[in-house]
Protein backbone atom coordinates (compact mmCIF):
# COMPACT_ATOMS: atom_id res chain seq x y z
CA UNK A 1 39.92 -193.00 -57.83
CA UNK A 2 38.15 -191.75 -61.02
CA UNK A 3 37.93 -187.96 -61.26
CA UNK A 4 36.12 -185.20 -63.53
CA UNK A 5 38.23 -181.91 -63.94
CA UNK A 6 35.96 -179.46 -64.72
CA UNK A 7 37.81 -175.88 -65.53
CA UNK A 8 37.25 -173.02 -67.81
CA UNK A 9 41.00 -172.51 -68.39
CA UNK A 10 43.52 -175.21 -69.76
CA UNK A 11 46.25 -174.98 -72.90
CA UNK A 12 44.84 -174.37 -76.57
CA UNK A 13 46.61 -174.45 -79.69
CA UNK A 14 46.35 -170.63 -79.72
CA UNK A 15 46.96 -169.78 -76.42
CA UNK A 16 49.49 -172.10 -75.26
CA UNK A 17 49.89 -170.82 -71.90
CA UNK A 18 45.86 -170.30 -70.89
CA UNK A 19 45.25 -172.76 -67.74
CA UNK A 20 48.64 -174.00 -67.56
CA UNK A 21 49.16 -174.78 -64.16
CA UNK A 22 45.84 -176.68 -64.16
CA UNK A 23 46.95 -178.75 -66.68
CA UNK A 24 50.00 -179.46 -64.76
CA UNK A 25 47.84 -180.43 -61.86
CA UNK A 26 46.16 -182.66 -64.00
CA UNK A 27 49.53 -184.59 -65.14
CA UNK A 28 50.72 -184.88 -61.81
CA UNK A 29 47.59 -186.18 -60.22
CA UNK A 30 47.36 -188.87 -63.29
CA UNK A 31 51.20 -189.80 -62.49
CA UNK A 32 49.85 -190.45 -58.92
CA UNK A 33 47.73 -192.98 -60.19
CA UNK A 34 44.35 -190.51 -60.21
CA UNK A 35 42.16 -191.35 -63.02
CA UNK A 36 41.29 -188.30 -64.57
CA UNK A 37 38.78 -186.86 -67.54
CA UNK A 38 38.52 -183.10 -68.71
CA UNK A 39 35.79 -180.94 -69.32
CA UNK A 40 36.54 -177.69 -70.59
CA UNK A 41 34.48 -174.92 -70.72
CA UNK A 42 36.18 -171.95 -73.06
CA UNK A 43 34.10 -169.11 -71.50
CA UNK A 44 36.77 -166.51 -72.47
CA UNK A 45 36.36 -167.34 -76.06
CA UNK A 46 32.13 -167.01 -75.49
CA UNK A 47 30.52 -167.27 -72.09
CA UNK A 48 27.67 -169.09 -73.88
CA UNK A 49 30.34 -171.95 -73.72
CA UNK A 50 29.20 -171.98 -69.45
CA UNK A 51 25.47 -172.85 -70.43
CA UNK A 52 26.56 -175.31 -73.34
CA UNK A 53 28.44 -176.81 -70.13
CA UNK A 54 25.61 -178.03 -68.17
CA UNK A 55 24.11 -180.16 -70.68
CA UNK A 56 28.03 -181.54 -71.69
CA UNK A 57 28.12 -182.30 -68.00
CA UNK A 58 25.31 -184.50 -67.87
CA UNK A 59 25.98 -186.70 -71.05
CA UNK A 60 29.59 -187.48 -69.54
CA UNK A 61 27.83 -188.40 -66.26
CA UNK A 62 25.65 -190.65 -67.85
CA UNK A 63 28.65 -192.01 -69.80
CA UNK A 64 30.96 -192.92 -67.07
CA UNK A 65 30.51 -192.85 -63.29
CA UNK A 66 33.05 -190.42 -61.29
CA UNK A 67 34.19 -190.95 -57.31
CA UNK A 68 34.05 -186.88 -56.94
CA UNK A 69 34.17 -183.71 -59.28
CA UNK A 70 36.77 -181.04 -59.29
CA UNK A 71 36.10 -177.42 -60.38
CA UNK A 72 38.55 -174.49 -61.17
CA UNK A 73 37.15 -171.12 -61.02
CA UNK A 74 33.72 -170.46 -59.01
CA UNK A 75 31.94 -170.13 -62.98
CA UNK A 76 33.02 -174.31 -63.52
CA UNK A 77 31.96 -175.22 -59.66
CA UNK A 78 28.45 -174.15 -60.65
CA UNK A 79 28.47 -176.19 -63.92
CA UNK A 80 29.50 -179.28 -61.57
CA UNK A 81 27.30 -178.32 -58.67
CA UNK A 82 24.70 -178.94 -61.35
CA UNK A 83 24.78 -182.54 -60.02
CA UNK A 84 24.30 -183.63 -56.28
CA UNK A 85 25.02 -187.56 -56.85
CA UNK A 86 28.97 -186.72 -56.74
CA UNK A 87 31.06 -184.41 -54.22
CA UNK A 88 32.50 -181.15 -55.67
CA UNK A 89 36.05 -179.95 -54.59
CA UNK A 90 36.17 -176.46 -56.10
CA UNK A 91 39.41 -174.39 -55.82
CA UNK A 92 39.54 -170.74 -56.18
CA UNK A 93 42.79 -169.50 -58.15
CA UNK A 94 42.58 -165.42 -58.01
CA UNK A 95 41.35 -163.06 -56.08
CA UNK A 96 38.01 -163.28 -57.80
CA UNK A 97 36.96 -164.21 -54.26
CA UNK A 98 37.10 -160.65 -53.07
CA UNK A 99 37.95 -158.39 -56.38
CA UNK A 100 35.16 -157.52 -58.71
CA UNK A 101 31.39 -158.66 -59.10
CA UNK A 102 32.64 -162.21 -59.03
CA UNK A 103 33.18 -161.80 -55.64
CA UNK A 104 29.63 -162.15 -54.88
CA UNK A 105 28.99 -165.44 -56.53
CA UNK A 106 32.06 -166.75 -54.69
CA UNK A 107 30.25 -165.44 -51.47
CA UNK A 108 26.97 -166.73 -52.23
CA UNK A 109 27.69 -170.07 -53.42
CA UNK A 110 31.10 -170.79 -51.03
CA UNK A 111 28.80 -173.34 -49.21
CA UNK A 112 27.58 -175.19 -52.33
CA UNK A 113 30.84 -177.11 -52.68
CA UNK A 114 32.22 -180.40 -50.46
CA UNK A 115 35.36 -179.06 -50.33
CA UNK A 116 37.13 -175.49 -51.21
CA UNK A 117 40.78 -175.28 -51.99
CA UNK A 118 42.21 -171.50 -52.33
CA UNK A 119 46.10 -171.09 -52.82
CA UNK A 120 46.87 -168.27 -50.01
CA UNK A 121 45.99 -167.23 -46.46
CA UNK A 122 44.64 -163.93 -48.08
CA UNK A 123 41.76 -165.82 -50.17
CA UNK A 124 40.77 -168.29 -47.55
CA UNK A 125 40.25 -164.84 -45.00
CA UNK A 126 38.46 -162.77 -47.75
CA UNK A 127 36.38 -165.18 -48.65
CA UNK A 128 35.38 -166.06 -45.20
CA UNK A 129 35.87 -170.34 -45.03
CA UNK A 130 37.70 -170.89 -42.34
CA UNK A 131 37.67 -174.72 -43.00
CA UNK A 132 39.00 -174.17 -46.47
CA UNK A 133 42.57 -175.63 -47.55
CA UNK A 134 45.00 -173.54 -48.56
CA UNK A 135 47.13 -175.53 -51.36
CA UNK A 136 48.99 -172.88 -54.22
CA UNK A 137 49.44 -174.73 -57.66
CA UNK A 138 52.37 -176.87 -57.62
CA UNK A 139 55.38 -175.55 -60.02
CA UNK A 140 57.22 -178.03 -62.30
CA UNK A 141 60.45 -178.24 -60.95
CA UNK A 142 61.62 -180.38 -63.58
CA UNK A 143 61.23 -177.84 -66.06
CA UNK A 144 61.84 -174.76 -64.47
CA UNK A 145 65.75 -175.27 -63.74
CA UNK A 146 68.67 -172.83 -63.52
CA UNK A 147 70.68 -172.80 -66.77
CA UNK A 148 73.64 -170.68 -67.80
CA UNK A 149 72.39 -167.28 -68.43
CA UNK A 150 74.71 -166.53 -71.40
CA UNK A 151 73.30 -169.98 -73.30
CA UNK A 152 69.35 -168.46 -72.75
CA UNK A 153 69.98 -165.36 -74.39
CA UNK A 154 72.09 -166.58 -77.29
CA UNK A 155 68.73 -169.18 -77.95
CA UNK A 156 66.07 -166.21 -77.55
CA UNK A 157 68.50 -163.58 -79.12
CA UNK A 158 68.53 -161.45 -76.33
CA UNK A 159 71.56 -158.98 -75.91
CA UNK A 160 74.26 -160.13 -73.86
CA UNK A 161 75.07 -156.69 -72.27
CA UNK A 162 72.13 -155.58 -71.19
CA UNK A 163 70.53 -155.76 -67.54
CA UNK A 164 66.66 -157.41 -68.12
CA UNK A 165 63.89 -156.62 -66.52
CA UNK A 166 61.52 -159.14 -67.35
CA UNK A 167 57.73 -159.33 -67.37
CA UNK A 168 55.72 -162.07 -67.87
CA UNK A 169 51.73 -162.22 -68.32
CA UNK A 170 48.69 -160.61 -69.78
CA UNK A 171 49.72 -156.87 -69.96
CA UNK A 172 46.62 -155.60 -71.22
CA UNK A 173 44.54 -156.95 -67.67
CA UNK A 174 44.20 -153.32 -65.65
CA UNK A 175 44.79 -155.23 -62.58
CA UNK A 176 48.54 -156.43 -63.53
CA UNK A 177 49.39 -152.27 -63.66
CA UNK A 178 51.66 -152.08 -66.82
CA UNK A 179 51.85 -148.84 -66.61
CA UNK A 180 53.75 -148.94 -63.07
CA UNK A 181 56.73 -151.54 -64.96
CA UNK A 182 56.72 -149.13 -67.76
CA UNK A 183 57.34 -145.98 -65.47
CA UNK A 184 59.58 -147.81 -63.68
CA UNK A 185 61.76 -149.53 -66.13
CA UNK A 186 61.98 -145.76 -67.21
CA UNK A 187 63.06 -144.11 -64.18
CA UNK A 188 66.25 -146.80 -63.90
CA UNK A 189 67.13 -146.33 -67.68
CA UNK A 190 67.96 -142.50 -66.41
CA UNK A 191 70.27 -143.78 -64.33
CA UNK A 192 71.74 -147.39 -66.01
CA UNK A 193 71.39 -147.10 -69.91
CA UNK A 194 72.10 -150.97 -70.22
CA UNK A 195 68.58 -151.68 -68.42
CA UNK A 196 65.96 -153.02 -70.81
CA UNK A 197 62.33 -154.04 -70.19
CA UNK A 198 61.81 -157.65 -71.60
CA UNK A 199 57.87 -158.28 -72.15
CA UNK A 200 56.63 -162.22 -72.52
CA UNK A 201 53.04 -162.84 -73.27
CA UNK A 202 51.59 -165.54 -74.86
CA UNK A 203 54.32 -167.96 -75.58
CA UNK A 204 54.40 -171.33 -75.18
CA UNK A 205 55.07 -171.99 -71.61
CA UNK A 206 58.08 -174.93 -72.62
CA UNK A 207 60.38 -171.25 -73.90
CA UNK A 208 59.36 -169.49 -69.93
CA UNK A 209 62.32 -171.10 -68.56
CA UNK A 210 64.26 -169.68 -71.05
CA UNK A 211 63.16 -166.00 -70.22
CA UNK A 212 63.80 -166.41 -66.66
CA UNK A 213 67.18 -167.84 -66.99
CA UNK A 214 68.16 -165.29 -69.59
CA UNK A 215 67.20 -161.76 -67.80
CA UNK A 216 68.46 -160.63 -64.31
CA UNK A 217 65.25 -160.07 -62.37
CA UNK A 218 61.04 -160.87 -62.50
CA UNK A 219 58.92 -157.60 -61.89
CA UNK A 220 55.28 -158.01 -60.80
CA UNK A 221 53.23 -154.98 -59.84
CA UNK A 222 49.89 -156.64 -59.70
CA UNK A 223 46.59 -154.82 -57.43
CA UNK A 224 46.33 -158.14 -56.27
CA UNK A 225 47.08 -162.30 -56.97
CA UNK A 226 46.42 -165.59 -55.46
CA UNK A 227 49.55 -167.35 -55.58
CA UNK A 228 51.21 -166.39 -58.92
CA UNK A 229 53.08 -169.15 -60.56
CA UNK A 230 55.31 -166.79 -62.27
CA UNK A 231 56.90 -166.11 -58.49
CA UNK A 232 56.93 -169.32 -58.15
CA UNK A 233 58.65 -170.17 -61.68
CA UNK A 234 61.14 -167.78 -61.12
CA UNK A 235 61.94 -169.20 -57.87
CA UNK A 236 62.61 -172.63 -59.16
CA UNK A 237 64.98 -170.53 -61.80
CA UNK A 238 67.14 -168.80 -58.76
CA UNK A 239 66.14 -165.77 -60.75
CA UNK A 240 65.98 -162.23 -58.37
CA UNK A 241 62.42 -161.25 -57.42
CA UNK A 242 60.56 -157.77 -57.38
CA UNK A 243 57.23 -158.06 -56.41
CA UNK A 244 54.33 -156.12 -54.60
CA UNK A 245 53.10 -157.63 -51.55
CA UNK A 246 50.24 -159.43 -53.41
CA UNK A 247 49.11 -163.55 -52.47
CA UNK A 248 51.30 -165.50 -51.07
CA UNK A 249 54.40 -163.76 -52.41
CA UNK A 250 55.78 -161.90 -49.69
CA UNK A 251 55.80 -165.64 -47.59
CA UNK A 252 57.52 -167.36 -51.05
CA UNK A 253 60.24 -164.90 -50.88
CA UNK A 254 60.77 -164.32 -47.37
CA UNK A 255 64.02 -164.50 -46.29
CA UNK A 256 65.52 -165.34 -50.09
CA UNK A 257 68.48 -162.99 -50.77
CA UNK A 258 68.05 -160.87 -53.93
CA UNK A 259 64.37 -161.02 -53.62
CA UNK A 260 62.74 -157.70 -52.95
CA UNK A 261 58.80 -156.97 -51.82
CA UNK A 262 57.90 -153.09 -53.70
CA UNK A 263 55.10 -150.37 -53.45
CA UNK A 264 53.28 -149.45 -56.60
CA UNK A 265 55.04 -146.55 -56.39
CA UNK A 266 57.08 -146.58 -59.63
CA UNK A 267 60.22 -144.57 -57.44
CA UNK A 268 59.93 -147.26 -55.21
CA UNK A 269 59.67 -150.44 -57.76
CA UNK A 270 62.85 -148.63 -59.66
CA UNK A 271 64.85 -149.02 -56.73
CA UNK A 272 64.50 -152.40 -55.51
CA UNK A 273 64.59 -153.56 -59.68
CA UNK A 274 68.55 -151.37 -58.51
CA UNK A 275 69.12 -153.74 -56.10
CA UNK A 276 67.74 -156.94 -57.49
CA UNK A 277 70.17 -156.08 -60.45
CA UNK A 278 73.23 -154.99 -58.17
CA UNK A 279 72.61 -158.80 -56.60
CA UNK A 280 74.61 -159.34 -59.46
CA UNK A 281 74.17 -162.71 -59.22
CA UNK A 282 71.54 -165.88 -58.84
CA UNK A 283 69.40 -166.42 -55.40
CA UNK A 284 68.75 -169.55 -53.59
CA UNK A 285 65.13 -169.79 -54.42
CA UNK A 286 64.64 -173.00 -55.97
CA UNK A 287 65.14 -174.63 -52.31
CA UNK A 288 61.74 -172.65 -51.13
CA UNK A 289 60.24 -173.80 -53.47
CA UNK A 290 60.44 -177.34 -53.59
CA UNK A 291 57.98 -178.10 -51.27
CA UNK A 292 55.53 -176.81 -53.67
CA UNK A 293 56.57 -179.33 -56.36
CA UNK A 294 53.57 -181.14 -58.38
CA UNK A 295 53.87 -184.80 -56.72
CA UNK A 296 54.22 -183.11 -53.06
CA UNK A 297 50.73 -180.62 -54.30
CA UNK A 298 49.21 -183.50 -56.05
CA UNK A 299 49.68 -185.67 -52.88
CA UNK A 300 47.74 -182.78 -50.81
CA UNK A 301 45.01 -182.54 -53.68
CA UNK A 302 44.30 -186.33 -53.19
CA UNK A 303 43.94 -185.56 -49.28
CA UNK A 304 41.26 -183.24 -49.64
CA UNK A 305 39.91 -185.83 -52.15
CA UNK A 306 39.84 -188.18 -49.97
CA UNK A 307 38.27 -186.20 -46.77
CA UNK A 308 35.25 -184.86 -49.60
CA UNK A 309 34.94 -188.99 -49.92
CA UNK A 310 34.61 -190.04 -46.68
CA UNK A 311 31.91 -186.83 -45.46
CA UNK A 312 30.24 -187.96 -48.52
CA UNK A 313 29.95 -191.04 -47.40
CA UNK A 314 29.19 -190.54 -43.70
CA UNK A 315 26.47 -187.94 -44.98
CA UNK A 316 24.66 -190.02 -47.54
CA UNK A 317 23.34 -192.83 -45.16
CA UNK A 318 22.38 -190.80 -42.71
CA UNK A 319 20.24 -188.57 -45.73
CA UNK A 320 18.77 -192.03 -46.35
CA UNK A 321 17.93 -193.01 -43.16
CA UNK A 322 16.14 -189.27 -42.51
CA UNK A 323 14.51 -190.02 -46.07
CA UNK A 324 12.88 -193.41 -44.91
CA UNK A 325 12.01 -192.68 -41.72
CA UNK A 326 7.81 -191.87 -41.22
């Protein structure tokens, strides 16, 4: 099966971490014996980079011929749509589908595609395709692994006494509320002077395991998510959980022990970061996440590949037939 990956996120030398968990996807479809070619569209550096797409599209068509196309984000499912030789399997990743003016080009064009993946329940109901399949990004297992705590901070430098709160992501995006981990990290300092806020943005993704296994609990406060891989990451760690109901995180940490589901009240996030540090120790929630490994989510990818295939091929004969007929 050849494939064109067509995204407008995926690693750069200067933002190591942008896309990584479609590059991941990529690896572990490849390892699966997928044949697949990139086009990258860098439309947060210049969204002139979406029209240069179109034409970049076309001379790679012409170059090599493709079974089906796959598009991340709604903005690189309309570069691919640009063709109608080829089935498109687009996948949603946020909650672009029902957040923000995106949200009507998501509703307009859900129809457009062969196939839509979303990665939660949420996204699938918002956007309002019932038939859609819900697969969340797989999470590299094999990298994300529980280490000795006291070994991650002496590499990073981190203090050894302290109790770490840690967030990880783009701090400056309104939706990911900052302000709420600030105000709350603040309101447990007054009572535990050894907690400290640990803030990790833009590294390269190979030191995130590090992080995770060095600090005693993962904050997110987010408005809303699709299926954050940073839950997901932190799960494969064993590392304690605070997170508002958002995606598909309050089914990924169901049940786990240490793992707590918050308001955006900052009393309230303050409280369960309290318990997730009186845990005291590491949960079990690499075991919930295994079934979303990258061979098991690569497997289901190549499914939905393979059902956009054979409609595609059921529909194009019958096309034909219509076409010739008087």
């Amino acid at each position: 099966m050849k494939v064109l990956v067509v995204t407008n996120m995926y690693p750069q030398p200067d933002q190591p971490a942008f896309g990584v968990f479609v590059e991941d996807q990529v690896k572990s479809l490849r390892k699966l014996g997928v044949e697949v070619d990139l086009l990258f569209m860098n439309g947060k550096r210049n969204k002139l980079n979406y029209l240069a797409g179109f034409p970049r599209l076309w001379s790679q068509l012409r170059r090599k011929r493709y079974d089906l196309l796959h598009a991340h984000y709604v903005f690189s499912g309309l570069v691919a749509r640009a063709q109608w030789h080829r089935p498109v399997v687009l996948t949603h990743h946020g909650p672009e589908v029902f957040m923000t003016w995106e949200k009507y080009v998501c509703r307009l064009t859900k129809r457009w595609f062969d196939k839509v993946i979303v990665v939660s329940p949420e996204m699938r109901d918002q956007l309002g395709v019932e038939d859609a399949y819900v697969i969340p990004c797989g999470v590299d297992i094999e990298r994300f692994q529980p280490t000795p705590q006291p070994e991650a901070r002496s590499s990073l430098g981190l203090p050894a006494d302290k109790k770490l709160i840690l967030w990880a992501g783009e701090h400056l995006r309104p939706e990911k509320r900052f302000e709420i981990v600030q105000e709350a990290v603040e309101l447990l300092k007054q009572r535990d002077l050894r907690v400290e806020l640990v803030v990790l943005s833009g590294k390269p993704h190979d030191t995130v395991p590090l992080y995770m296994n060095g600090c005693d609990v993962l904050l997110l406060t987010s408005d809303a998510e699709g299926s954050p891989m940073v839950i997901k990451e932190a799960m494969a760690c064993n590392l304690p959980v605070v997170s508002t109901s958002v995606g598909d995180v309050p089914d990924v940490i169901d049940g786990v022990d240490g793992c707590y589901l918050c308001s955006q009240d900052p009393a309230d996030v303050a409280n369960k970061l309290e318990l997730a540090v009186a845990f005291g120790k590491r949960t079990n929630g690499r075991e919930r996440v295994r079934p979303m490994e990258l061979s098991e989510i690569g497997r289901r990818i190549i499914c939905v590949y393979e059902d956009a295939l054979r409609d595609f091929r059921r529909a194009v004969p019958a096309s034909a037939a219509r076409a010739g007929e008087p």
